[in-house]
N, C-alpha and C. Protein backbone atom coordinates (compact mmCIF):
# COMPACT_ATOMS: atom_id res chain seq x y z
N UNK A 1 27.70 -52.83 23.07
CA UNK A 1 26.46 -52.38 22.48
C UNK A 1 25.40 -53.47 22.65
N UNK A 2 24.72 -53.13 22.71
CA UNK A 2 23.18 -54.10 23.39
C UNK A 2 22.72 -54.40 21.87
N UNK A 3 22.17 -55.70 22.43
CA UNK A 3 21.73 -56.35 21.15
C UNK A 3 20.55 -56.17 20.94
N UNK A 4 19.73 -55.84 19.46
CA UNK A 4 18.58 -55.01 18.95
C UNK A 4 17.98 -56.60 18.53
N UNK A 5 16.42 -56.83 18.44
CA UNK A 5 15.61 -58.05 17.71
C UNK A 5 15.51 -56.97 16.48
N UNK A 6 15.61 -57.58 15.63
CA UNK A 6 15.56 -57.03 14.31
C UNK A 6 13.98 -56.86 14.01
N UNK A 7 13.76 -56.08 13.16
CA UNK A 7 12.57 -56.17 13.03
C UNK A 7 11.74 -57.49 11.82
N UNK A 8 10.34 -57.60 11.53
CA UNK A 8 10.48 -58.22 10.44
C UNK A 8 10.69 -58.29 9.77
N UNK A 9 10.60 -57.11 8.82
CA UNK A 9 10.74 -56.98 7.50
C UNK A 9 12.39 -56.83 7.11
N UNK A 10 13.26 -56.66 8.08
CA UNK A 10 14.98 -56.70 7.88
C UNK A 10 14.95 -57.68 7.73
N UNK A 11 14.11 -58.64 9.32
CA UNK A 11 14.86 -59.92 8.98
C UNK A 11 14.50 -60.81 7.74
N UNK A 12 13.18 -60.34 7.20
CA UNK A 12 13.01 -61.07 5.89
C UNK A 12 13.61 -60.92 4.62
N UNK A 13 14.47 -59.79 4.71
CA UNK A 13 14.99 -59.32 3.64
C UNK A 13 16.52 -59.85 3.89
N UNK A 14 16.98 -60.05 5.05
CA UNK A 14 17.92 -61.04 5.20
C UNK A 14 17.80 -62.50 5.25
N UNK A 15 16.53 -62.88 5.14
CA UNK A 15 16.63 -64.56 5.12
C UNK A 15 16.41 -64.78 3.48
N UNK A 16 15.88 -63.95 3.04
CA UNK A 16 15.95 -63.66 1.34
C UNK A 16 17.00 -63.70 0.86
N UNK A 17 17.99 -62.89 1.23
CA UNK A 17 19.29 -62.76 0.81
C UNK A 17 20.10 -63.75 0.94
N UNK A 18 19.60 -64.34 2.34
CA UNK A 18 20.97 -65.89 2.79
C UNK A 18 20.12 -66.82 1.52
N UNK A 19 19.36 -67.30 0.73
CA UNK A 19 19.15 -67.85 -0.59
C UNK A 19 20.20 -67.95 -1.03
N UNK A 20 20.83 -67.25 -1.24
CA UNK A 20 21.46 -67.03 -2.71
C UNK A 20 20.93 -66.76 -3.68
N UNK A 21 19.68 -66.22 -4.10
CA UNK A 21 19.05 -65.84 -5.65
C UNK A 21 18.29 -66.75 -5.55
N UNK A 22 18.16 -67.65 -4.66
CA UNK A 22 16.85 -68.91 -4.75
C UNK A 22 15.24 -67.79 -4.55
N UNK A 23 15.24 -66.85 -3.98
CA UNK A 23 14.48 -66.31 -3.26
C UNK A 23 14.44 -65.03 -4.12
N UNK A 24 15.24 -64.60 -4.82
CA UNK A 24 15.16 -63.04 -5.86
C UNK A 24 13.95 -62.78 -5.98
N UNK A 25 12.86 -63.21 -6.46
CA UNK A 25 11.81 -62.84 -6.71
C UNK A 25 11.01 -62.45 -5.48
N UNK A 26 11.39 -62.53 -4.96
CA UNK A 26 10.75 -63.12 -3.00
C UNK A 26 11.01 -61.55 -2.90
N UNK A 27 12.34 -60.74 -3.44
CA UNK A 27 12.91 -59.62 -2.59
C UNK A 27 11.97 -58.50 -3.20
N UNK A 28 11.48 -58.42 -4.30
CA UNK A 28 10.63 -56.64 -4.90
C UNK A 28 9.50 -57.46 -3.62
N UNK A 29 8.84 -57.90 -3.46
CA UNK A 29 7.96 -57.81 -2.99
C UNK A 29 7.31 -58.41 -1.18
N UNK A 30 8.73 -58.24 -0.61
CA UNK A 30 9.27 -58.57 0.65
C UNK A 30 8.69 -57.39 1.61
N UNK A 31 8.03 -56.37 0.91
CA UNK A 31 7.35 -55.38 2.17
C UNK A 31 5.43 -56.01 1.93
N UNK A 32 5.10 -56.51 1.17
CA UNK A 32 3.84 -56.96 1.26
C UNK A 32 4.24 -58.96 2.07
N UNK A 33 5.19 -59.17 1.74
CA UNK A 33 4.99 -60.51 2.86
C UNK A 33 5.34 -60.33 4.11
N UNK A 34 6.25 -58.83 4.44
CA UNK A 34 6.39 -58.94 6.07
C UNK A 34 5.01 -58.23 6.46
N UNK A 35 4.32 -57.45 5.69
CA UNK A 35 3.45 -56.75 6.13
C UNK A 35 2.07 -58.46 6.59
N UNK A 36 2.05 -58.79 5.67
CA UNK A 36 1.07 -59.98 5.98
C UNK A 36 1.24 -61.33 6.91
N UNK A 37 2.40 -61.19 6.67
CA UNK A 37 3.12 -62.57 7.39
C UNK A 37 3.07 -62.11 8.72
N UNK A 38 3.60 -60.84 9.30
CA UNK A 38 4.40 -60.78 10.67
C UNK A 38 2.73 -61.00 11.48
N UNK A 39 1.76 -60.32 10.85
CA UNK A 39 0.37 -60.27 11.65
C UNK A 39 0.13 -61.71 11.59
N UNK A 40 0.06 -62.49 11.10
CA UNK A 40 -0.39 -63.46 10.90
C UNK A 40 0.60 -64.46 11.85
N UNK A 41 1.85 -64.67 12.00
CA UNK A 41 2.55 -65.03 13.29
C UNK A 41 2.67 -64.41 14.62
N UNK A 42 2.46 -63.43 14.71
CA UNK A 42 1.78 -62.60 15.73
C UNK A 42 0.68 -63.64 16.42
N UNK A 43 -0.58 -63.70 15.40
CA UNK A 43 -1.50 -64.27 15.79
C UNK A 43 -1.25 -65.42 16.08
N UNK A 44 -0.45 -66.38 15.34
CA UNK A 44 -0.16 -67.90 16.25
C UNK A 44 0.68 -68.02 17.57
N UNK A 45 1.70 -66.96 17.58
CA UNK A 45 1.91 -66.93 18.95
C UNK A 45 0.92 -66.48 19.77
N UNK A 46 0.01 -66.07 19.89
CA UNK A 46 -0.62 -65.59 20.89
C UNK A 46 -1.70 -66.97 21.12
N UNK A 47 -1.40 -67.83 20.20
CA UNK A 47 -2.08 -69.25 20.50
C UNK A 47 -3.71 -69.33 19.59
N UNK A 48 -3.21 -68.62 18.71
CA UNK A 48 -4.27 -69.01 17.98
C UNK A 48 -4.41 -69.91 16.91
N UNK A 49 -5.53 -70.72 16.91
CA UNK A 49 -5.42 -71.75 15.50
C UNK A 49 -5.50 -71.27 14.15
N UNK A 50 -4.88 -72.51 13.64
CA UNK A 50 -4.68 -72.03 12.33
C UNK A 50 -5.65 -72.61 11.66
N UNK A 51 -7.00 -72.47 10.93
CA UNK A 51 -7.56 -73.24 10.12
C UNK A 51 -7.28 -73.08 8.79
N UNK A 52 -6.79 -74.19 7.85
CA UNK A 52 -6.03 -74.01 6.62
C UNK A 52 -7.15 -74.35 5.81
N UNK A 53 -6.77 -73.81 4.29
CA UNK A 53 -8.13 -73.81 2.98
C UNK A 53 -7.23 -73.61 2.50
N UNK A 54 -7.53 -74.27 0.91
CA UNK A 54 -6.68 -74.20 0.07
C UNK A 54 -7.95 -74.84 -1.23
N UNK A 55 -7.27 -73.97 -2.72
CA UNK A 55 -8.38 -74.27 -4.03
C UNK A 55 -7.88 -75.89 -3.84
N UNK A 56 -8.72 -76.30 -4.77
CA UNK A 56 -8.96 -78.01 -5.16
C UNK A 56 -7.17 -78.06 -5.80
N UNK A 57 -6.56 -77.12 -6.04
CA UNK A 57 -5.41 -77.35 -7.44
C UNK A 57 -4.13 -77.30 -6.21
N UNK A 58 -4.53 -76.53 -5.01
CA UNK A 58 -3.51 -77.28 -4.16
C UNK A 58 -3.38 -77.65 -2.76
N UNK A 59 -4.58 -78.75 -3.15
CA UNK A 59 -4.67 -79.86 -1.94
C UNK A 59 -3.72 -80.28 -1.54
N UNK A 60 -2.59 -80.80 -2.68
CA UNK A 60 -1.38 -81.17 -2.31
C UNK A 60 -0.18 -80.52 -1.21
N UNK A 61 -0.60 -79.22 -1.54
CA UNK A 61 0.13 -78.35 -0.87
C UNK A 61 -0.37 -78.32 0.58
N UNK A 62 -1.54 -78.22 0.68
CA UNK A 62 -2.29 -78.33 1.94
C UNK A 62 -1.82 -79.47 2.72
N UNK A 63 -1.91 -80.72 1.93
CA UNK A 63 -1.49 -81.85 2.82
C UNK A 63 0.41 -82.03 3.07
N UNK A 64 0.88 -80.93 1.96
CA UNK A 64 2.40 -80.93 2.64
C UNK A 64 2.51 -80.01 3.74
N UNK A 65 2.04 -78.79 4.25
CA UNK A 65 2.20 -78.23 5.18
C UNK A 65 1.67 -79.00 6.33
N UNK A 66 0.79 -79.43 5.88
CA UNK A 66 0.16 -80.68 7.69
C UNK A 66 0.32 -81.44 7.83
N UNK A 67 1.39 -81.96 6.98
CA UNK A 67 2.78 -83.11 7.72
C UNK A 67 3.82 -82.30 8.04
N UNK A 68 4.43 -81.05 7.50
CA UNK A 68 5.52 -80.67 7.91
C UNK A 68 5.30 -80.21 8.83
N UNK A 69 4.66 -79.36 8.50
CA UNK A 69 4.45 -77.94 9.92
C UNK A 69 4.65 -78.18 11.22
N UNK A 70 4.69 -79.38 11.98
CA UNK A 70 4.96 -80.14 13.09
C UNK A 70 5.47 -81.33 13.20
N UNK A 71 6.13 -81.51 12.37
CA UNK A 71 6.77 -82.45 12.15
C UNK A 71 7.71 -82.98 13.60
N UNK A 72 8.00 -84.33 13.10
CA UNK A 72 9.03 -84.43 14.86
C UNK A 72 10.16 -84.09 14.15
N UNK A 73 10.69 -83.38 13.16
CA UNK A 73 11.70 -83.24 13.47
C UNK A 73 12.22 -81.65 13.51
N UNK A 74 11.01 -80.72 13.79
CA UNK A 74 11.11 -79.84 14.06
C UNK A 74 11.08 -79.25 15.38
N UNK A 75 11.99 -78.54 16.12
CA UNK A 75 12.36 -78.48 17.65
C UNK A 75 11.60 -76.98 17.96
N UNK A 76 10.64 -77.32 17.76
CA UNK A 76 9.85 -75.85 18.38
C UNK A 76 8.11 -76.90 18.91
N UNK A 77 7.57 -75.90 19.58
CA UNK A 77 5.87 -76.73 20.29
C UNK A 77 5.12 -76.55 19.05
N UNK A 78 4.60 -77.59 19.32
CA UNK A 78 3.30 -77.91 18.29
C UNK A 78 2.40 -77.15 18.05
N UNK A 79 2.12 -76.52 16.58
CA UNK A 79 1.36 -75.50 16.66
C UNK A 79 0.33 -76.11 16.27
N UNK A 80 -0.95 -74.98 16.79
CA UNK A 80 -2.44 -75.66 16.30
C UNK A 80 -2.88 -75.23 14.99
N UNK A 81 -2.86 -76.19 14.05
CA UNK A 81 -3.34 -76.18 12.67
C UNK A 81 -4.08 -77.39 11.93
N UNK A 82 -5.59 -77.27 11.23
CA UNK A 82 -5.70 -77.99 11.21
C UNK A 82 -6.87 -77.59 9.39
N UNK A 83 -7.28 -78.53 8.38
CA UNK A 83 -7.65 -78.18 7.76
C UNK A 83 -9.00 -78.04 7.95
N UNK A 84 -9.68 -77.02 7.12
CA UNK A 84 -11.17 -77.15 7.10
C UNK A 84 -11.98 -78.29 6.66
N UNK A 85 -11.09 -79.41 5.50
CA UNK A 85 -11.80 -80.61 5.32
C UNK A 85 -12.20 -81.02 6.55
N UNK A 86 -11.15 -81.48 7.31
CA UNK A 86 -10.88 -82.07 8.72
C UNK A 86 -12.00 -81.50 9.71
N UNK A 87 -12.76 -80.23 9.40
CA UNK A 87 -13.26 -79.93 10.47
C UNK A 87 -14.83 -80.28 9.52
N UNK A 88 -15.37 -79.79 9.08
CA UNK A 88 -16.46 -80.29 8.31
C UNK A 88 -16.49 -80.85 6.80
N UNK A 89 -16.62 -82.09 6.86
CA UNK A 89 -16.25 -82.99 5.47
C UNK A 89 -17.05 -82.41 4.06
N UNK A 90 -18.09 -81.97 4.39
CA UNK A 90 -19.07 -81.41 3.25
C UNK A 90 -18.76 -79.90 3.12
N UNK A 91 -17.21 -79.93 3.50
CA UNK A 91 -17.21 -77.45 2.76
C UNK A 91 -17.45 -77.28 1.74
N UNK A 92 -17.54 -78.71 0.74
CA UNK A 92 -16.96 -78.10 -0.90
C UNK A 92 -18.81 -78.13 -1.48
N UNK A 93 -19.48 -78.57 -0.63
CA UNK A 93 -21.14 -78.07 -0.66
C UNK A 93 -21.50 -77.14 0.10
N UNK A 94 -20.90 -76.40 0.13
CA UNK A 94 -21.43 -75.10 1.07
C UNK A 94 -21.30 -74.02 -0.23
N UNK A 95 -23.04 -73.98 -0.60
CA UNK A 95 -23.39 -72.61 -1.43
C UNK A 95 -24.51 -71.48 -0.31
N UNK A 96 -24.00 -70.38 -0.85
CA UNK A 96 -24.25 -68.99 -0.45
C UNK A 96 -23.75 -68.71 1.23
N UNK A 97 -24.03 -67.67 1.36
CA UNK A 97 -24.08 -66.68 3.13
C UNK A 97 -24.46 -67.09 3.69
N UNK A 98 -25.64 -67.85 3.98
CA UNK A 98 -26.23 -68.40 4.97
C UNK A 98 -25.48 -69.34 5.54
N UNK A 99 -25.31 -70.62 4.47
CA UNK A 99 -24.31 -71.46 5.21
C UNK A 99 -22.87 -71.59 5.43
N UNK A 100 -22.32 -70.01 4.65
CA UNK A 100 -20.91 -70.12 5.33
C UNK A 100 -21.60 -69.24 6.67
N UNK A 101 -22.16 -68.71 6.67
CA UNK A 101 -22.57 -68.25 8.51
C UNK A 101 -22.72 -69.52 9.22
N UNK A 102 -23.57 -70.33 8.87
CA UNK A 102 -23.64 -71.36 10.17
C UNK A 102 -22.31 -72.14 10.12
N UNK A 103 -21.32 -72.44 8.90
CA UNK A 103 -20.43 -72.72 9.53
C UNK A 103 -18.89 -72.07 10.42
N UNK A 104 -19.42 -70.76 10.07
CA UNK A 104 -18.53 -69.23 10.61
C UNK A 104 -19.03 -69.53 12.32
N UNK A 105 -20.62 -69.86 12.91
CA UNK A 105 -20.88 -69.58 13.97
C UNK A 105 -20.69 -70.93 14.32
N UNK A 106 -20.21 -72.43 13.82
CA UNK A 106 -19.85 -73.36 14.74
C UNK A 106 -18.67 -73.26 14.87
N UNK A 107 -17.70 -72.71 14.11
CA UNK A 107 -16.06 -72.78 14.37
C UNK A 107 -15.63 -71.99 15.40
N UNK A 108 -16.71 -70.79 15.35
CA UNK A 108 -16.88 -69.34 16.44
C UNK A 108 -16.99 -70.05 17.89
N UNK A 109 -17.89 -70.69 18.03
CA UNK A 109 -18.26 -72.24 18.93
C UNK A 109 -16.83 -72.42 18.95
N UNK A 110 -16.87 -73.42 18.59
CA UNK A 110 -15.64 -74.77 18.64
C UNK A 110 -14.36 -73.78 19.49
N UNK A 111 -13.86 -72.76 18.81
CA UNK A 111 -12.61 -71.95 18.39
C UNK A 111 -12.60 -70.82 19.19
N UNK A 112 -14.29 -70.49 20.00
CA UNK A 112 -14.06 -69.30 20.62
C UNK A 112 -13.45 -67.99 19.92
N UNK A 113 -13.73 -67.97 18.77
CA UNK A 113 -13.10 -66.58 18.21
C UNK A 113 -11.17 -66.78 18.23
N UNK A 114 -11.02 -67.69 18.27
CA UNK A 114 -9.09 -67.43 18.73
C UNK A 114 -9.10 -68.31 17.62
N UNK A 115 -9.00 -68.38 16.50
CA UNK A 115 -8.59 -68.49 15.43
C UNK A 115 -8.44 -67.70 14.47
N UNK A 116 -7.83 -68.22 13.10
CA UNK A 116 -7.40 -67.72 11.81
C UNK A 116 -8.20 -68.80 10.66
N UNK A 117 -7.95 -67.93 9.55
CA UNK A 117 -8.13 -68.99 8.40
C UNK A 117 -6.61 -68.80 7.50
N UNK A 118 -5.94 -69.57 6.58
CA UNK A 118 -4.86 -69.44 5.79
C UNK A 118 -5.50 -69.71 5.15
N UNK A 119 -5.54 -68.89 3.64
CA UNK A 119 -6.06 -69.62 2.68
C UNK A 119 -5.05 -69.59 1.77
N UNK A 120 -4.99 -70.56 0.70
CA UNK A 120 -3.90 -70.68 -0.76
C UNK A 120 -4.21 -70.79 -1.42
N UNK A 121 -4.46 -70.31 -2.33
CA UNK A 121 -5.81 -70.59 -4.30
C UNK A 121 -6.02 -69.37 -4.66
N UNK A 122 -6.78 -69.97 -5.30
CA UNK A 122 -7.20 -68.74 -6.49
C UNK A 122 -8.54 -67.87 -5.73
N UNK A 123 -8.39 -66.39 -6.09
CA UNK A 123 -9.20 -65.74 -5.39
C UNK A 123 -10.70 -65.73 -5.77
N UNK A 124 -11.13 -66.67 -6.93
CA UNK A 124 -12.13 -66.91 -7.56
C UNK A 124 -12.82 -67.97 -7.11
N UNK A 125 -11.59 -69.07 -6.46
CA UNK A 125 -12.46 -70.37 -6.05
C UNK A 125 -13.49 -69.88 -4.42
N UNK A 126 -14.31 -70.45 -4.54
CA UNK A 126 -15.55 -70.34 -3.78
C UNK A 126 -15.21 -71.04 -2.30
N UNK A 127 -13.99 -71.71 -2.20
CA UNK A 127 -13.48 -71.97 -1.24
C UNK A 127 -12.58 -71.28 -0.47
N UNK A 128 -12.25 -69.93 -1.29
CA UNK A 128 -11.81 -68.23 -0.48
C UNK A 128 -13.17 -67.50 0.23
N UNK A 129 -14.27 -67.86 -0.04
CA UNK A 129 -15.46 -67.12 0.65
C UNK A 129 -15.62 -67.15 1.91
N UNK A 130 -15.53 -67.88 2.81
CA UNK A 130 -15.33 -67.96 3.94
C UNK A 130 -14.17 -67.34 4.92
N UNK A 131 -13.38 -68.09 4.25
CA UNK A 131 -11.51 -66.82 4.71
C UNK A 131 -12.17 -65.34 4.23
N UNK A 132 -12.23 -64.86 2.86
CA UNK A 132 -12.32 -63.31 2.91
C UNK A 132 -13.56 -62.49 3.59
N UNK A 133 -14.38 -63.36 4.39
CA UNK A 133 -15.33 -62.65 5.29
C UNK A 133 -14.38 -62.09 6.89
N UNK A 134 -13.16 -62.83 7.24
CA UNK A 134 -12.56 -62.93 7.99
C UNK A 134 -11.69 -61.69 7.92
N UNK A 135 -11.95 -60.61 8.56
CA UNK A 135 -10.47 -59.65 8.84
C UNK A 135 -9.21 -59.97 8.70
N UNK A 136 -9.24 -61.07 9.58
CA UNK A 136 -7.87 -61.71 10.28
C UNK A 136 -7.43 -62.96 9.27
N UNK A 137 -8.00 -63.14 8.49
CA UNK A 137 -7.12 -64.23 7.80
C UNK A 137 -6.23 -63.75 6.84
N UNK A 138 -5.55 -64.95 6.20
CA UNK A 138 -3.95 -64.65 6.10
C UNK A 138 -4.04 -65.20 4.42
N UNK A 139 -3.89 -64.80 3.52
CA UNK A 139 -4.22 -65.34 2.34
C UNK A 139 -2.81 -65.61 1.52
N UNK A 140 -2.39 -66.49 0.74
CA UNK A 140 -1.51 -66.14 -0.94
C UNK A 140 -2.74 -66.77 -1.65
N UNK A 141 -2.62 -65.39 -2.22
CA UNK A 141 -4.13 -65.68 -3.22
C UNK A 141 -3.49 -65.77 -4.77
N UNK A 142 -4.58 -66.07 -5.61
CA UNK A 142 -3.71 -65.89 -7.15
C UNK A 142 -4.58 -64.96 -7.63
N UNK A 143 -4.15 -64.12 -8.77
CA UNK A 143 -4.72 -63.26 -9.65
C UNK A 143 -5.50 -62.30 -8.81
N UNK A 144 -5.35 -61.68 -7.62
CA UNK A 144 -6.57 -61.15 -7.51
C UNK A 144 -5.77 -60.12 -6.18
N UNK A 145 -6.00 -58.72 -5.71
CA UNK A 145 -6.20 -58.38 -4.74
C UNK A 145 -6.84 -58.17 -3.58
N UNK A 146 -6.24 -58.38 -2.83
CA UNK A 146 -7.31 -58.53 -1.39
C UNK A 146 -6.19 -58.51 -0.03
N UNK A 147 -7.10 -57.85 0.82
CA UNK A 147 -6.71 -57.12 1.75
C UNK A 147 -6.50 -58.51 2.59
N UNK A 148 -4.67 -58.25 3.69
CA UNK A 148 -3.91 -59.37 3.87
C UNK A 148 -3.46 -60.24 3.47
N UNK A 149 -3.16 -59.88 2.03
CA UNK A 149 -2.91 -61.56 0.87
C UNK A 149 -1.60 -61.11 0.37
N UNK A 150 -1.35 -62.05 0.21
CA UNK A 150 0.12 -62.21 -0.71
C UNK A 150 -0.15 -62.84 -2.00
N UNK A 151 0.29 -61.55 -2.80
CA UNK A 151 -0.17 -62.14 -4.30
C UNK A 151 0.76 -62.60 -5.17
N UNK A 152 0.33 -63.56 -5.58
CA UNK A 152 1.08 -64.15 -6.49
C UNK A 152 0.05 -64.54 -8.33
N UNK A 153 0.74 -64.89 -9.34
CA UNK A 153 0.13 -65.17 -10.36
C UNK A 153 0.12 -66.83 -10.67
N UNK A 154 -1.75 -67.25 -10.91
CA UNK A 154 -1.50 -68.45 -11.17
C UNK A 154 -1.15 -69.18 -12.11
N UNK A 155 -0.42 -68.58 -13.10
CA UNK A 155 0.07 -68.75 -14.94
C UNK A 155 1.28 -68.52 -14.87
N UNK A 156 2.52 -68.21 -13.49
CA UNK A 156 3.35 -68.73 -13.38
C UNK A 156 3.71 -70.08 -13.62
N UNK A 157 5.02 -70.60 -14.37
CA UNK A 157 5.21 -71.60 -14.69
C UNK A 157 5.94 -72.12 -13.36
N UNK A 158 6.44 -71.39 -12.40
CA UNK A 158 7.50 -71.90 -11.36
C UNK A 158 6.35 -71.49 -9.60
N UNK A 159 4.95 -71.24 -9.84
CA UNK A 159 4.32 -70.76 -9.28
C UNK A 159 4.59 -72.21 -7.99
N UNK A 160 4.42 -73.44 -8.00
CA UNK A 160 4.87 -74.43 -7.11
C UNK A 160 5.79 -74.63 -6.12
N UNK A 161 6.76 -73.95 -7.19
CA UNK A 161 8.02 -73.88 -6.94
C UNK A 161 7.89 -72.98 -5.73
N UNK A 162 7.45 -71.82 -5.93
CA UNK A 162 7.83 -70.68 -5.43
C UNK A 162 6.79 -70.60 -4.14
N UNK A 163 6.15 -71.41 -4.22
CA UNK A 163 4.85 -71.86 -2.85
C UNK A 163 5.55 -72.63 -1.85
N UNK A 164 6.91 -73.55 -2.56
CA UNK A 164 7.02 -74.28 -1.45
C UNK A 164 7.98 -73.39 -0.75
N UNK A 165 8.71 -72.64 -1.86
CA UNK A 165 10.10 -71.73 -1.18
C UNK A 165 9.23 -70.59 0.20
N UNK A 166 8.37 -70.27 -0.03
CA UNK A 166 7.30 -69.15 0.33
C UNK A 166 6.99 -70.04 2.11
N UNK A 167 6.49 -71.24 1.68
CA UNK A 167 6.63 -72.34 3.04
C UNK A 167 7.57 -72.20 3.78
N UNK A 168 8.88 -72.27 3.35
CA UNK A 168 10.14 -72.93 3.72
C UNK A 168 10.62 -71.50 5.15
N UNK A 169 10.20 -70.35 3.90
CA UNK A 169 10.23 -69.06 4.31
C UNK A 169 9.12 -68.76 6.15
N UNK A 170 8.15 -69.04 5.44
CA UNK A 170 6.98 -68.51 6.75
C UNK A 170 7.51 -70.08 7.46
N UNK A 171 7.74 -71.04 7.43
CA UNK A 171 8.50 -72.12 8.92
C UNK A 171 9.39 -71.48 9.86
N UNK A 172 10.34 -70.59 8.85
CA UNK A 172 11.65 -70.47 8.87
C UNK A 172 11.34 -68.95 10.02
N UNK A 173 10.50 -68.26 9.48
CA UNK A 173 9.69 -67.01 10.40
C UNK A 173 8.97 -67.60 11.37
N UNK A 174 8.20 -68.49 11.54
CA UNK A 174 7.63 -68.97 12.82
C UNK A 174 9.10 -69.24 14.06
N UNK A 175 9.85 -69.53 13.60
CA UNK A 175 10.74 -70.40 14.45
C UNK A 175 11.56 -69.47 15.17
N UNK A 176 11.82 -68.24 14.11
CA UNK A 176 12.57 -67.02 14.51
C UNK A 176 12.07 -66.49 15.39
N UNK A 177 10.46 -66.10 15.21
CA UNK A 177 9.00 -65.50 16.01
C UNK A 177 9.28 -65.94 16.78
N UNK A 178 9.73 -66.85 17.69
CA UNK A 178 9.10 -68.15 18.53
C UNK A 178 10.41 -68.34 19.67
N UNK A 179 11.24 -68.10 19.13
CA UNK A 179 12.77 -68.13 19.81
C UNK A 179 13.27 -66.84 19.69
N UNK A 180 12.56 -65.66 19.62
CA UNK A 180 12.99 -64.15 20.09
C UNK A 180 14.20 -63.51 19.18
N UNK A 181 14.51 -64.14 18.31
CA UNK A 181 15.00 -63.65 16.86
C UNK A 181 14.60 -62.73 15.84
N UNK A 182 13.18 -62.69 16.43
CA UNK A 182 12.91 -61.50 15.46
C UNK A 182 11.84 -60.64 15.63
N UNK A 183 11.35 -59.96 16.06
CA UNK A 183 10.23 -59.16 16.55
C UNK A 183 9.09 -58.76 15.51
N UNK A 184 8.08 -59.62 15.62
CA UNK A 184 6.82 -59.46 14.39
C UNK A 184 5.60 -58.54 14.63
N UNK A 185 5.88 -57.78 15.88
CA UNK A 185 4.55 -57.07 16.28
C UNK A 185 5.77 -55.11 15.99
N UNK A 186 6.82 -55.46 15.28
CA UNK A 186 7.39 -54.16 14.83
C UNK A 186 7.50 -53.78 13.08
């Protein structure tokens, strides 16, 4: 019998399961992360950048994914990701439309349209305005709905916790994506 690529959302519901219960919470709501996730690795294989944003509350988190995420001791090619601090130092002074447009039309520049935004925070911070003008960006937002996001609550007490497991998870899907393990455009 010929061997099938699983689709995403099986295989996420099986990398959930290999946890052991680390991930339970991960499983009611495993058809809104393959639904968001698989597009969103889709899009980095096809070589698109990743520009990352994240609220002020988790910078930290921001700066753990952009040491890991390419880490040397991860055996897959270097993906392009990089933060929005990194690309213009003054974002967190960027008030109204106008100037997230001029900085929407230099990244458009820079990026040629073949990028993404990831964003991680709260759907209130003013540093989601830019990502939710974006079709294509890839959100875990808190408290709030919005189209391509993975929601989570920010008055979780294990909400950290469950950001890094959520990481560990979308690495763990890039790598699968990437080495023909799992088919993200099904």
């Amino acid at each position: 019998m010929p061997y099938t690529i699983p689709d995403f959302a099986q295989w996420s519901l099986d990398a959930i399961r290999e946890e052991d219960g680390a991930l339970s919470w991960l499983e009611e709501q495993r058809f809104n992360w393959s639904i968001t996730s698989s597009a969103t690795i889709a899009d980095i294989l096809e070589g698109k950048t990743i520009i990352l944003i994240t609220d002020q509350k988790r910078k930290w988190f921001e700066s753990y994914i952009l040491s890991s995420i390419n880490s040397d001791k991860i055996d897959r090619p270097i993906l392009p990701i990089v933060s929005i601090d990194s690309i213009y130092k003054h974002y967190n002074n960027i008030n109204g439309g106008e100037m997230i447009d001029i900085l929407d039309d230099m990244l458009s520049l820079s990026y040629k349209d073949n990028y993404i935004f990831w964003y991680i925070g709260s759907g209130e911070d003013r540093r989601s305005d830019i990502a939710k003008r974006r079709d294509s960006s890839y959100f875990w937002i808190f408290d709030e709905e919005f189209h391509n996001a993975f929601t989570m609550k920010s008055y979780d007490s294990h909400l950290d916790i469950k950001l890094l497991q959520l990481y560990r998870l979308f690495n763990a899907s890039l790598n699968a994506a990437m080495f023909g393990e799992v088919d993200v455009n099904s």
